[in-house]
N, C-alpha and C. Protein backbone atom coordinates (compact mmCIF):
# COMPACT_ATOMS: atom_id res chain seq x y z
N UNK A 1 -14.19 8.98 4.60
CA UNK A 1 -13.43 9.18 3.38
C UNK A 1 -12.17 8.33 3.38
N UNK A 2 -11.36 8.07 4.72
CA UNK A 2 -10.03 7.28 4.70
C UNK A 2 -10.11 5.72 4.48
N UNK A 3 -11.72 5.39 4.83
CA UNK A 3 -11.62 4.05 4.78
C UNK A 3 -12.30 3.80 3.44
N UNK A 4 -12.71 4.37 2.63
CA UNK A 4 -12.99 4.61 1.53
C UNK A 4 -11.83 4.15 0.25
N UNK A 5 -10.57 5.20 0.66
CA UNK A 5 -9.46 5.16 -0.15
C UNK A 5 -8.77 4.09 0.05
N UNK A 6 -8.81 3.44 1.59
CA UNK A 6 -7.93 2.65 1.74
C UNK A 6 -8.37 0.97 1.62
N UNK A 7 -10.46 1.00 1.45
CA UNK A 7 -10.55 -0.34 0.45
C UNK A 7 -10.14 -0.05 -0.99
N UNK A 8 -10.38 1.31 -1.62
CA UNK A 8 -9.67 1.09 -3.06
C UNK A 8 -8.36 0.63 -2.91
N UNK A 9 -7.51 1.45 -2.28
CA UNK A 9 -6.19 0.92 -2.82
C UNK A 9 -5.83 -0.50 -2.24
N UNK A 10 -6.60 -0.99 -1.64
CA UNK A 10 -6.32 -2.81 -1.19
C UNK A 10 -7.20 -3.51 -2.28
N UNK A 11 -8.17 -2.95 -3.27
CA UNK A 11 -8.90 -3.61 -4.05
C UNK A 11 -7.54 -3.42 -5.19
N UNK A 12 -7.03 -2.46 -5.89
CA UNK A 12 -5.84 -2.13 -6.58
C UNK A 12 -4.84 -2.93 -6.03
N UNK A 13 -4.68 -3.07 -5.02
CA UNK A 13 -3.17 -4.16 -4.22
C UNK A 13 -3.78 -5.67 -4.94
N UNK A 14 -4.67 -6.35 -4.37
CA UNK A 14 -5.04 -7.16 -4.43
C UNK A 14 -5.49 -7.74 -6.31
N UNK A 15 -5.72 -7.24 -6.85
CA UNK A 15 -6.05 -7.09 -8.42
C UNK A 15 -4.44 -6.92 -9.22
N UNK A 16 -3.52 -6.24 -8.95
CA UNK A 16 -1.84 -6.97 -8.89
C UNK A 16 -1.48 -7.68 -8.69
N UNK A 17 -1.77 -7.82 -7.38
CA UNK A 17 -1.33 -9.20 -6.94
C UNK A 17 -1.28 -10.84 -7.50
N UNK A 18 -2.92 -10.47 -7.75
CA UNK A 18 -3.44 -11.65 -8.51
C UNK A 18 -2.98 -11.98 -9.97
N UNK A 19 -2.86 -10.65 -10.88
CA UNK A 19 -1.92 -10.28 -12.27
C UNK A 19 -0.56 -11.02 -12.13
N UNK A 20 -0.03 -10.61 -11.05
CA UNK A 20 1.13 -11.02 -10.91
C UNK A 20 1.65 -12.42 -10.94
N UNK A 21 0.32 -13.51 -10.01
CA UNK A 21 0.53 -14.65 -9.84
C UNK A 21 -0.07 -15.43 -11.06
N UNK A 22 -0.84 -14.16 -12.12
CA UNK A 22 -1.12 -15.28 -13.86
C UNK A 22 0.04 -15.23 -14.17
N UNK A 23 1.28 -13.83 -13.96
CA UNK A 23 2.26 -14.34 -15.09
C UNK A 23 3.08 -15.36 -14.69
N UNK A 24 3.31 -15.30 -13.31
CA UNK A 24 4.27 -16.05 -12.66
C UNK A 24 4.03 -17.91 -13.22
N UNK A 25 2.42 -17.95 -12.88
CA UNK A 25 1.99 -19.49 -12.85
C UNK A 25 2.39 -19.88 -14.17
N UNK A 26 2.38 -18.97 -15.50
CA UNK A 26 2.68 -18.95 -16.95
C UNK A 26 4.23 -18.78 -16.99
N UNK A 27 5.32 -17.99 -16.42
CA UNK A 27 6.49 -18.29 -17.00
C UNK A 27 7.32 -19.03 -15.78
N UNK A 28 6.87 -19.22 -14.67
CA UNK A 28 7.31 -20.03 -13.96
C UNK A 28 6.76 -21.74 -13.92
N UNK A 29 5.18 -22.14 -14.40
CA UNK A 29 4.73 -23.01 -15.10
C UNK A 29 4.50 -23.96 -13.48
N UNK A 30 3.92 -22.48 -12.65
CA UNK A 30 3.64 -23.46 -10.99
C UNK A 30 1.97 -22.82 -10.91
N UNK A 31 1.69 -23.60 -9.72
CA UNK A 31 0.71 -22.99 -9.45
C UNK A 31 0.23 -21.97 -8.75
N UNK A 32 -0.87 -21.95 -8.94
CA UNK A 32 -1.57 -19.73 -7.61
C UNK A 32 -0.49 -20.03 -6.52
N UNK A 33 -0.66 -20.87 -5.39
CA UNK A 33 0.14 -20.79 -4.70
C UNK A 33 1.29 -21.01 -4.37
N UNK A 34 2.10 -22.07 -5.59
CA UNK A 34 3.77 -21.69 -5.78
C UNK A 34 3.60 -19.93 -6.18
N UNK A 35 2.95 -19.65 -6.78
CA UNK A 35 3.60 -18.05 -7.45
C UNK A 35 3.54 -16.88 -6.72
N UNK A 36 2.24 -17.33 -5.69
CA UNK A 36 2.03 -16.33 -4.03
C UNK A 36 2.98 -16.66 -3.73
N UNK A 37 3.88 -17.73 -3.15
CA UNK A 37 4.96 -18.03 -2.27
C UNK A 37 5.93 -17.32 -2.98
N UNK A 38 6.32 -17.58 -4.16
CA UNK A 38 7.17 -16.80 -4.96
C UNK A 38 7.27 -15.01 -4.61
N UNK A 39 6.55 -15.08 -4.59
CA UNK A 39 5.97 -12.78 -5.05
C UNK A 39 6.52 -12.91 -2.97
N UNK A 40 5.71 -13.93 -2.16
CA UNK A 40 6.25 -13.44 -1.11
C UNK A 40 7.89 -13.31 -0.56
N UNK A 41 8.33 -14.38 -0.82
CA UNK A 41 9.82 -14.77 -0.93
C UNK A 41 10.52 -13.60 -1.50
N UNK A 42 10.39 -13.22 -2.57
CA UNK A 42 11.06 -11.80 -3.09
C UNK A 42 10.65 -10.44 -2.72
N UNK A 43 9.43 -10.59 -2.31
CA UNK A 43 9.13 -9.40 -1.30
C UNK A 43 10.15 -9.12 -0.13
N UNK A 44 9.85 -10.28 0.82
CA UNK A 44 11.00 -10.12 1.62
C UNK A 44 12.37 -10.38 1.26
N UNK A 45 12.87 -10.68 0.32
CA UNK A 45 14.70 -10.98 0.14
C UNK A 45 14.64 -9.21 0.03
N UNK A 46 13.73 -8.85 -0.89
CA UNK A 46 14.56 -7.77 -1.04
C UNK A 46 13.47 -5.99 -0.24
N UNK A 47 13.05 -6.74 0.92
CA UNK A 47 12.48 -5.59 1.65
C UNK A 47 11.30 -5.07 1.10
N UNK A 48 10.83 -5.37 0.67
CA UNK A 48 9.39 -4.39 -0.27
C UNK A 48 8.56 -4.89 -0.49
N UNK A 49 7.48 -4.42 -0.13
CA UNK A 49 5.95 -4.66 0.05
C UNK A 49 5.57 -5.23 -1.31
N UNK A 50 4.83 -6.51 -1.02
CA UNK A 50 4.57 -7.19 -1.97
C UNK A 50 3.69 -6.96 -3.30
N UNK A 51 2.99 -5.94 -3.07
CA UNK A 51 2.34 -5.08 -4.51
C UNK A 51 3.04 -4.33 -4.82
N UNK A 52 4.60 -4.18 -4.61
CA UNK A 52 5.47 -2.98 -5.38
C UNK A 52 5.98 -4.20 -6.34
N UNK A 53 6.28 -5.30 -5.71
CA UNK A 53 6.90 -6.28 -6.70
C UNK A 53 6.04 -6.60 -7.65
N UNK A 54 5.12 -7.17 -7.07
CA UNK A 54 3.56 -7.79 -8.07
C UNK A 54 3.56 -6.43 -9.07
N UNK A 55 3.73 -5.37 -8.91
CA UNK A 55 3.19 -4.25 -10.15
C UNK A 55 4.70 -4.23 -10.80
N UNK A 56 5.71 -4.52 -10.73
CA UNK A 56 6.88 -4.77 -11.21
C UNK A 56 6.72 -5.79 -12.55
N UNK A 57 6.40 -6.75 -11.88
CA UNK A 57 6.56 -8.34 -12.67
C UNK A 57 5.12 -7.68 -13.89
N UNK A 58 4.15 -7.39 -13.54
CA UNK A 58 3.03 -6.92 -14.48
C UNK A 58 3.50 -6.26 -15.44
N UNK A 59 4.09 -5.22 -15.13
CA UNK A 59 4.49 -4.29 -15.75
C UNK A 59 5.97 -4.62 -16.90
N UNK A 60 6.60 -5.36 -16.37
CA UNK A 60 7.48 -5.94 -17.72
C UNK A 60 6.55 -7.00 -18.15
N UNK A 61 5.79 -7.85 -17.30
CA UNK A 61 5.40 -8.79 -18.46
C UNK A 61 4.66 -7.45 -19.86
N UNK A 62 4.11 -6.80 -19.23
CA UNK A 62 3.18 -6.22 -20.35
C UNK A 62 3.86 -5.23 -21.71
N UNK A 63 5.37 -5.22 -21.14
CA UNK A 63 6.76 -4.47 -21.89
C UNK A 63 6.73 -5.50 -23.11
N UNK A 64 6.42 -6.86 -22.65
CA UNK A 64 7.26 -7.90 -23.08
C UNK A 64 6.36 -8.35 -24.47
């Protein structure tokens, strides 16, 4: 059952993640992997696991 939950929620991590790096490549105007480097870079400046940010950036783009 644990390894169950814990490919969903890496299939859910990973499916953000990727969200994250369309908006980035679109308002930052780089590519998949400038916008991975990006999401990682601010992960670590500011301590936090990189699908808390990636569901951040999604989530206002989709405000927006």
């Amino acid at each position: 059952m644990a390894l169950s939950t814990d490919l969903q929620i890496a299939m859910q991590s990973r499916a953000v993640i990727e969200q994250a790096k369309g908006v980035l490549v679109a308002s930052l105007r780089c590519t998949p992997d400038e916008a991975f480097a990006h999401l990682v870079r601010r992960s670590q400046h500011a301590n936090r696991e990189l699908r808390e940010i990636a569901t951040e950036i999604v989530e206002r783009a989709a405000r927006a």
